[in-house]
C-alpha atoms as a PDB file:
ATOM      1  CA  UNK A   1       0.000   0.000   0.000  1.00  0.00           C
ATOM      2  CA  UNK A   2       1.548   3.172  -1.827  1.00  0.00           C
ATOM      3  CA  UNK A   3       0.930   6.427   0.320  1.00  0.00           C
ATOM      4  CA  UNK A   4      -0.045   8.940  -2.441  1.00  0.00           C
ATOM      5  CA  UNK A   5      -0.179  13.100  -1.261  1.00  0.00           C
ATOM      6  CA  UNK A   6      -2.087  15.563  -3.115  1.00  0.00           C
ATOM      7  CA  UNK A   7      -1.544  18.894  -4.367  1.00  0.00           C
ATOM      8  CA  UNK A   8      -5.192  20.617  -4.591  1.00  0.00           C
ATOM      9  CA  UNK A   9      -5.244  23.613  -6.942  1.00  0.00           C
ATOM     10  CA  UNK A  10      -4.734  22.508  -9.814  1.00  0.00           C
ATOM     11  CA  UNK A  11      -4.162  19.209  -9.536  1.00  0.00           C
ATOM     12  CA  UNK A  12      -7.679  17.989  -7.704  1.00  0.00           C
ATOM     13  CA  UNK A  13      -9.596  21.178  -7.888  1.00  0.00           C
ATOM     14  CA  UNK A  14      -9.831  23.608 -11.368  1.00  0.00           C
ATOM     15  CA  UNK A  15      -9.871  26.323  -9.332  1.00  0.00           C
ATOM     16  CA  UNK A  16      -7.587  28.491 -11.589  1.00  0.00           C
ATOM     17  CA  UNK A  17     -10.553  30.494 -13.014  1.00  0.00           C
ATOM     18  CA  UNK A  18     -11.617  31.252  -9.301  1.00  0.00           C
ATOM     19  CA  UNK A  19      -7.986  32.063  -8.027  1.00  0.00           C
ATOM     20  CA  UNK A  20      -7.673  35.014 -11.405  1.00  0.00           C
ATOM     21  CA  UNK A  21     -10.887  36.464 -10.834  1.00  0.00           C
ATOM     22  CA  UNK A  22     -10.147  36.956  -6.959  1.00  0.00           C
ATOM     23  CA  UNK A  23      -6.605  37.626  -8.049  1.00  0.00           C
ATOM     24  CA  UNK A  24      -7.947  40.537 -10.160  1.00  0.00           C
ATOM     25  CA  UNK A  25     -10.490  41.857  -8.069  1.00  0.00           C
ATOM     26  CA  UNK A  26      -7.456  42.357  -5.217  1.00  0.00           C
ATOM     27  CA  UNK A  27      -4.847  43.876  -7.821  1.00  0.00           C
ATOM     28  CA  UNK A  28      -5.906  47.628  -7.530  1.00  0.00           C
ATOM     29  CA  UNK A  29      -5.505  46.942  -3.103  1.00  0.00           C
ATOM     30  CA  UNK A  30      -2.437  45.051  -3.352  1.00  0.00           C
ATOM     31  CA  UNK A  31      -0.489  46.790  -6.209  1.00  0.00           C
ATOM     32  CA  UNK A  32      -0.135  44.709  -8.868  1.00  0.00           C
ATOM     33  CA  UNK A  33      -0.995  44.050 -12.536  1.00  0.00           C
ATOM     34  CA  UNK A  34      -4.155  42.258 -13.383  1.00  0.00           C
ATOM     35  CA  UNK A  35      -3.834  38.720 -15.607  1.00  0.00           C
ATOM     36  CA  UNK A  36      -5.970  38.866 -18.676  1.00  0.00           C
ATOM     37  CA  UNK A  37      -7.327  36.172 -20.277  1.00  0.00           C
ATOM     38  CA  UNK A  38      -5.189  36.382 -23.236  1.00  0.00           C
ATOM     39  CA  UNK A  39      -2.147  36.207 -20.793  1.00  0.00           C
ATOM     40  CA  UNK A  40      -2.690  33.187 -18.703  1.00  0.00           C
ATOM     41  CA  UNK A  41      -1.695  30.789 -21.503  1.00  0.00           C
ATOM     42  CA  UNK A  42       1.950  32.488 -21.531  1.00  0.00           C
ATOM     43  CA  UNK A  43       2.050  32.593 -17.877  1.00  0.00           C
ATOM     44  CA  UNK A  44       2.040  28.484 -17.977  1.00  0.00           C
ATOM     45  CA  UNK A  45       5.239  28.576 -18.891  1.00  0.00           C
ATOM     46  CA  UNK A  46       7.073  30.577 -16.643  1.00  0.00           C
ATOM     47  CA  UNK A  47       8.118  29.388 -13.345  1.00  0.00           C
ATOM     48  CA  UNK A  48       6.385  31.305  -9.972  1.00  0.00           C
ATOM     49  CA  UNK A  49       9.043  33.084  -8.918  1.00  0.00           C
ATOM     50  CA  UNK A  50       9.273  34.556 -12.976  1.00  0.00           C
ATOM     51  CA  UNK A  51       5.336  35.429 -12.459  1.00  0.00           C
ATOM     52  CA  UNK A  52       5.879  36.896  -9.460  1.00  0.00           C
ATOM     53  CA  UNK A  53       8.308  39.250 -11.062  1.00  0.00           C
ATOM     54  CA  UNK A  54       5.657  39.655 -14.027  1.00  0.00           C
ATOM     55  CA  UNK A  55       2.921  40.978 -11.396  1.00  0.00           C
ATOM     56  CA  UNK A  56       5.371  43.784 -10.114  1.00  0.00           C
ATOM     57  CA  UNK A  57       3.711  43.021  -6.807  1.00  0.00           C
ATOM     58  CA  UNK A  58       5.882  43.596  -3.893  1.00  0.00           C
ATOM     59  CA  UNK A  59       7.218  40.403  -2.432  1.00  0.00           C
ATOM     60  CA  UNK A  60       6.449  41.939   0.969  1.00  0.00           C
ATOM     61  CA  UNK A  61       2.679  41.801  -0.179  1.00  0.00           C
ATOM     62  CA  UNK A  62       2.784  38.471  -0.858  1.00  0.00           C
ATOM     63  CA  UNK A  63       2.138  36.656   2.740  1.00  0.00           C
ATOM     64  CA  UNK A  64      -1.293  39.166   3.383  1.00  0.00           C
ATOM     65  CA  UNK A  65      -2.176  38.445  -0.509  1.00  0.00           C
ATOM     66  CA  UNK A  66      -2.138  34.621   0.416  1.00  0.00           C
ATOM     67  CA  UNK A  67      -4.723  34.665   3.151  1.00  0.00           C
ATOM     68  CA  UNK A  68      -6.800  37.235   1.352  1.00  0.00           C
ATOM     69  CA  UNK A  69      -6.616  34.413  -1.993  1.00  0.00           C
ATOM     70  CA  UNK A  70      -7.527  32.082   0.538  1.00  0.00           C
ATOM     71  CA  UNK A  71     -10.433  33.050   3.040  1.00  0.00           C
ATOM     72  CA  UNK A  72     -12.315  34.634  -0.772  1.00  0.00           C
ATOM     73  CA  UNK A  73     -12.229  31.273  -2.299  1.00  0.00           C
ATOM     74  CA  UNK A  74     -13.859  29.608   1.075  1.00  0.00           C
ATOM     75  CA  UNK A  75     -17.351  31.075  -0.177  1.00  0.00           C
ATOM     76  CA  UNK A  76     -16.516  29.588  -3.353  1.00  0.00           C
ATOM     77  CA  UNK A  77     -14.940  26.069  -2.771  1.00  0.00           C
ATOM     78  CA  UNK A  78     -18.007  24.293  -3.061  1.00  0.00           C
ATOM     79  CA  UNK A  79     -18.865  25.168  -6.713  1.00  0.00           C
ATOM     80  CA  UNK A  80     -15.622  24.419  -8.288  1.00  0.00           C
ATOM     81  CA  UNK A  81     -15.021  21.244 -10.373  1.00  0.00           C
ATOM     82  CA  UNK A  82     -13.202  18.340  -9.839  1.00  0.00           C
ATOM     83  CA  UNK A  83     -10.687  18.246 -12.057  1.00  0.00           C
ATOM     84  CA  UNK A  84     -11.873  15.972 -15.196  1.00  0.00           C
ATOM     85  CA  UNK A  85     -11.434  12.345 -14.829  1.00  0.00           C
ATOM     86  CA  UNK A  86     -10.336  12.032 -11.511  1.00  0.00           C
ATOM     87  CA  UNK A  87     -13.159  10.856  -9.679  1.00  0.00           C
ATOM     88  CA  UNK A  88     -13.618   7.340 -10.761  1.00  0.00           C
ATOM     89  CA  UNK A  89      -9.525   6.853 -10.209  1.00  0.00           C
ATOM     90  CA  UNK A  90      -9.564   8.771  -6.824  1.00  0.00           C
ATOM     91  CA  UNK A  91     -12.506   6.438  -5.592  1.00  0.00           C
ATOM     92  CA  UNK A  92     -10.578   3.345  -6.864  1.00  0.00           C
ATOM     93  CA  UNK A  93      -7.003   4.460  -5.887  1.00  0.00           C
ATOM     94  CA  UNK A  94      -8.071   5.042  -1.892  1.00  0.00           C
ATOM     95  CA  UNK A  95      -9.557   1.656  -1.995  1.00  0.00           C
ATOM     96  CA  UNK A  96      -5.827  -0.190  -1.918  1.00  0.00           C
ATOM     97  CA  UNK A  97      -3.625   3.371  -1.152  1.00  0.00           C
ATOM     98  CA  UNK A  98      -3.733   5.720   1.529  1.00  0.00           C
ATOM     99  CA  UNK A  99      -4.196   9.570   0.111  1.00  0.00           C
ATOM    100  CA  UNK A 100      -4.128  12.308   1.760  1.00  0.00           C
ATOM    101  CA  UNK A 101      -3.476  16.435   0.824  1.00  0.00           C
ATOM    102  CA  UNK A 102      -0.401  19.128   1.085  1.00  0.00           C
ATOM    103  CA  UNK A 103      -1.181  22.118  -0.030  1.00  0.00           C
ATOM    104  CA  UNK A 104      -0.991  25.916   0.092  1.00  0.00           C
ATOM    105  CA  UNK A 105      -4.564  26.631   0.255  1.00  0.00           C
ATOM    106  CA  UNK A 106      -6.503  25.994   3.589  1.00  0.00           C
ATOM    107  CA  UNK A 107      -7.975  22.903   5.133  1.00  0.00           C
ATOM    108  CA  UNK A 108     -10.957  24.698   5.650  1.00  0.00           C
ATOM    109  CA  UNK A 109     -10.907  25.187   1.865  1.00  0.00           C
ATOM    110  CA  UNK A 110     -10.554  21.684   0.944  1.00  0.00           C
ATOM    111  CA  UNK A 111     -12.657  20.111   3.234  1.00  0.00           C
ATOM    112  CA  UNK A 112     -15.973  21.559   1.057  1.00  0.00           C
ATOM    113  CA  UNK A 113     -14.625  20.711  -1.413  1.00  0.00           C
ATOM    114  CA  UNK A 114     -13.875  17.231  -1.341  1.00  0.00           C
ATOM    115  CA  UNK A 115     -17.593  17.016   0.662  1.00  0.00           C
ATOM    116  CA  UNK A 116     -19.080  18.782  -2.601  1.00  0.00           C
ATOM    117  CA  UNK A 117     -17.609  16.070  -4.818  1.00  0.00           C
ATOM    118  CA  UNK A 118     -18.163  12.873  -2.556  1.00  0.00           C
ATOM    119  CA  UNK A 119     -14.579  12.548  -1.759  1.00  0.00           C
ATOM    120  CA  UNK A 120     -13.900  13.175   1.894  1.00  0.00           C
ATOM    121  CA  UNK A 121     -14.160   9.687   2.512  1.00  0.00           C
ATOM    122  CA  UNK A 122     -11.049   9.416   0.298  1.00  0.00           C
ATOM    123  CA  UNK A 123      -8.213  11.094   1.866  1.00  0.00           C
ATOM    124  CA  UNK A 124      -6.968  11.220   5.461  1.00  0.00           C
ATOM    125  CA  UNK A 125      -4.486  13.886   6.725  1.00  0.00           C
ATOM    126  CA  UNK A 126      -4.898  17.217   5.171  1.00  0.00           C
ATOM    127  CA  UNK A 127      -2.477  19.968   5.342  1.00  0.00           C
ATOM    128  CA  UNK A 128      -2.728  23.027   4.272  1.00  0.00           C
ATOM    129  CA  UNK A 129      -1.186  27.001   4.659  1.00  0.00           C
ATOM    130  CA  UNK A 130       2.251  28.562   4.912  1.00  0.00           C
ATOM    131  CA  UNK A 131       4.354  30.374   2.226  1.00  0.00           C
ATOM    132  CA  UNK A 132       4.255  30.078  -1.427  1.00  0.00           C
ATOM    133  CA  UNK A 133       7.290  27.973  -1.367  1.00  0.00           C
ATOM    134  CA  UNK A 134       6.877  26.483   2.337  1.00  0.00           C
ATOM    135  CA  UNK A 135       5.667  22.709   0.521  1.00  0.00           C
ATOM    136  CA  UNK A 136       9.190  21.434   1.543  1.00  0.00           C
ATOM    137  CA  UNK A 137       8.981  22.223   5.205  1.00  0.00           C
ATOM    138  CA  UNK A 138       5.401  21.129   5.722  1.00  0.00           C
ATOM    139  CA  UNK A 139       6.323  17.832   3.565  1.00  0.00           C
ATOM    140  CA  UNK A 140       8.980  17.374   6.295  1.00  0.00           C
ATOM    141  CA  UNK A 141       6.481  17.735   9.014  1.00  0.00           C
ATOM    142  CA  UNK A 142       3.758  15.630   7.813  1.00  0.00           C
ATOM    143  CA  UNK A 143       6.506  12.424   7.164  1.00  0.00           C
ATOM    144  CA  UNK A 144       7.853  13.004  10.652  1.00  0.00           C
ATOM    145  CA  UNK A 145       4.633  12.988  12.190  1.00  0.00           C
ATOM    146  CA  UNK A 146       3.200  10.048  10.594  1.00  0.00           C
ATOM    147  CA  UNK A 147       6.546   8.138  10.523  1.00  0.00           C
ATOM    148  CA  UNK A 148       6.487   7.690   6.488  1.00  0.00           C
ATOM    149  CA  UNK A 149       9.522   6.991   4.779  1.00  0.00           C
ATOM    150  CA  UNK A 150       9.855   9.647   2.098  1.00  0.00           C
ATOM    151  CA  UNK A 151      10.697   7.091  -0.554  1.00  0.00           C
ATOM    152  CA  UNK A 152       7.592   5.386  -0.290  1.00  0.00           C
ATOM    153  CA  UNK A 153       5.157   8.442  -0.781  1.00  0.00           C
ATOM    154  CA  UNK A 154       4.063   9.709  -4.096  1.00  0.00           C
ATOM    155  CA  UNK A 155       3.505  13.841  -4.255  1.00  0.00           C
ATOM    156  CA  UNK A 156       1.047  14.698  -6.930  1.00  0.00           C
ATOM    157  CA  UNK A 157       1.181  18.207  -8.202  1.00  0.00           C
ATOM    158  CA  UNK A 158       0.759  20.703 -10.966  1.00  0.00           C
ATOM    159  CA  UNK A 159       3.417  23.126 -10.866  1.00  0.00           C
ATOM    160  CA  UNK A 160       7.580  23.550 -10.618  1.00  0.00           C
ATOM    161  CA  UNK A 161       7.550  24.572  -7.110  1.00  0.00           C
ATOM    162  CA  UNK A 162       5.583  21.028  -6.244  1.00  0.00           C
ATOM    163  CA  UNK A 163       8.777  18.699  -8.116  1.00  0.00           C
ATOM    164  CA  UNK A 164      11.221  21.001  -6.803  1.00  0.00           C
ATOM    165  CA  UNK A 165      10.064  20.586  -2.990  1.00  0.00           C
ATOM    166  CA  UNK A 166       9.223  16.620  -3.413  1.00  0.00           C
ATOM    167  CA  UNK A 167      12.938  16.256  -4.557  1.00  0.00           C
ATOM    168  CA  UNK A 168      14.527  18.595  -1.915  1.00  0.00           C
ATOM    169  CA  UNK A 169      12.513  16.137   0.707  1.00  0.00           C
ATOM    170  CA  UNK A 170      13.400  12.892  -1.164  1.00  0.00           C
ATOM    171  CA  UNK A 171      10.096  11.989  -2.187  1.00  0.00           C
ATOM    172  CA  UNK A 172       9.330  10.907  -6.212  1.00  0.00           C
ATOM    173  CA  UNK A 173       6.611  13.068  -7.867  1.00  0.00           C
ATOM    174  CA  UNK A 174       4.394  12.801 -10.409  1.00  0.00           C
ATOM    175  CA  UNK A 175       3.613  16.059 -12.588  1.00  0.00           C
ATOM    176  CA  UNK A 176       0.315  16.195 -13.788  1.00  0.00           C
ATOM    177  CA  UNK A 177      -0.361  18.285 -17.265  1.00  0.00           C
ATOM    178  CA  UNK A 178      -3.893  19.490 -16.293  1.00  0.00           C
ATOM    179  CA  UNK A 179      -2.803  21.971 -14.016  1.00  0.00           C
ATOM    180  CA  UNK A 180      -1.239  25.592 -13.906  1.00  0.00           C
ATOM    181  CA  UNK A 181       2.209  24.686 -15.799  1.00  0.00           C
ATOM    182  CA  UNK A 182       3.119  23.848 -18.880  1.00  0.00           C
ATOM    183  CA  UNK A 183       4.159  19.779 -20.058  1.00  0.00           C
ATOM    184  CA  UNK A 184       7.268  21.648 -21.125  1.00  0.00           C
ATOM    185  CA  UNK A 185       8.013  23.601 -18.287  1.00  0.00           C
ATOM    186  CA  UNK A 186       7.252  20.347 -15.880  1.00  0.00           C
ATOM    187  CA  UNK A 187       9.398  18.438 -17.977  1.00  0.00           C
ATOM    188  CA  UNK A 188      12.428  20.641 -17.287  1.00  0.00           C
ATOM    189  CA  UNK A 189      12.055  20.215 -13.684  1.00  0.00           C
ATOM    190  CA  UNK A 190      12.570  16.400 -13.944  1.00  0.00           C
ATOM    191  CA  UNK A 191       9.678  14.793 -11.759  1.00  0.00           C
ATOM    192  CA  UNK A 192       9.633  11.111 -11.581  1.00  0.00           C
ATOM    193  CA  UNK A 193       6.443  10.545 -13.571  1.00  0.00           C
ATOM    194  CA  UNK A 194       4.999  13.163 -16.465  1.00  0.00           C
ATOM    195  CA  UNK A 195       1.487  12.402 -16.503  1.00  0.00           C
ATOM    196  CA  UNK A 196      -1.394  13.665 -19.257  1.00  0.00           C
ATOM    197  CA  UNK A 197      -4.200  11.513 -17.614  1.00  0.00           C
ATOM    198  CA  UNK A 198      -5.722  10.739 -14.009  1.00  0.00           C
ATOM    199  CA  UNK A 199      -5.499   6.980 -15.380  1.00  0.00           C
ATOM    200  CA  UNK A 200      -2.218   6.697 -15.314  1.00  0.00           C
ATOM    201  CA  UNK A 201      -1.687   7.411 -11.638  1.00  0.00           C
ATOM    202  CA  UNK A 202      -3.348   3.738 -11.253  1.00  0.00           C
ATOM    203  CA  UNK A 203      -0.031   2.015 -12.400  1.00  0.00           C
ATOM    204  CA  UNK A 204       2.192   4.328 -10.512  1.00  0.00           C
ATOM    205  CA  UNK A 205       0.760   3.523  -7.581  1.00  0.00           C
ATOM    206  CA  UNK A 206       1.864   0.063  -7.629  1.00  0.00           C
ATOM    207  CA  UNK A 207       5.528   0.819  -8.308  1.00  0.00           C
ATOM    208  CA  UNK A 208       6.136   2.274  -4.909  1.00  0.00           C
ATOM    209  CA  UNK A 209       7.062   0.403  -1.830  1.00  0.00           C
ATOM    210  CA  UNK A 210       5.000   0.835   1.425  1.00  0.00           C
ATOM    211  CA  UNK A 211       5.759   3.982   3.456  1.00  0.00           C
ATOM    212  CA  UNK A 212       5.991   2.446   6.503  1.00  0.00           C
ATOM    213  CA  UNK A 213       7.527  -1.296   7.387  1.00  0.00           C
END
């Protein structure tokens, strides 16, 4: 039994249209440039620290931005969609793995939405908050505390920043194409598995030895 952790925007929730349109609303308090539609496609890929730098937004902002992003898209969490084809390998992957959630949104984000979906039933530990680039430190946190061997748990996530923390931690990672990034740009960070459908997460599941003894 494969332990398998989740990223959630972007990887189980489509939430990006959400995250813009609060994004946008907040540009003209926070200080930054707007993303128009016809942008978003570029902005793929480009690496977050290179769209941070594209926003002009103060990195000082950034923390108070974060918790703002996060308590607007509580009202919404229970509207978004799955992302598609995931809940039929979700409800069959928790049968014979254990999943659970890291992520930078909130708990109390997640929670509606995997009750929206028929999913809490799913996933076990879910952790949520801290920085933009915290995943490595609350990776480290969640292993010690549930006494996981890093080499036996799968992260699952959409973006650079999720491959780049998995390997700083020692974990393998699959990259899935469905989310924020780009194939290409996921490609170029080297995770373990490139994925283009929730199907194949079946067979990677069953290449990874227990987390714990």
């Amino acid at each position: 039994m494969a332990v398998l952790m989740f990223d959630f925007d972007g990887t189980l929730a489509d939430s990006l249209g959400a995250i813009v349109a609060i994004t946008n609303r907040l540009a003209p308090e926070f200080g930054y440039r707007p993303t128009a539609p016809e942008d978003l496609a570029a902005l793929k890929h480009l690496p977050p620290r290179q769209v941070i730098w594209q926003s002009q937004i103060s990195v000082l902002k950034i923390p108070a931005l974060l918790r703002r992003v996060r308590r607007e898209l509580r009202q919404h969490m229970a509207e978004v969609p799955l992302c598609a084809g995931l809940h039929p390998v979700l409800r069959d992957l928790c049968q014979h793995h254990t999943l659970c959630i890291l992520t930078s949104n909130a708990p109390e984000n997640v929670r509606p939405f995997l009750a929206a979906h028929g999913l809490t039933d799913c996933f076990g530990e879910i952790t949520g908050g801290g920085t933009l680039f915290g995943k490595a430190r609350l990776m480290r946190r969640v292993l010690a505390d549930q006494g996981w061997d890093p080499s036996g748990v799968i992260y699952v996530g959409d973006e650079v920043r999720d491959i780049e923390a998995a390997h700083t931690v020692g974990m393998p990672v699959v990259a899935v194409t469905w989310g924020f990034n780009s194939r290409e740009l996921l490609a170029s960070a080297h995770p373990t598995w490139l994925v283009d459908h929730p199907d194949e997460l079946r067979a990677i599941a069953t290449r990874i030895a227990p987390a714990q003894g």
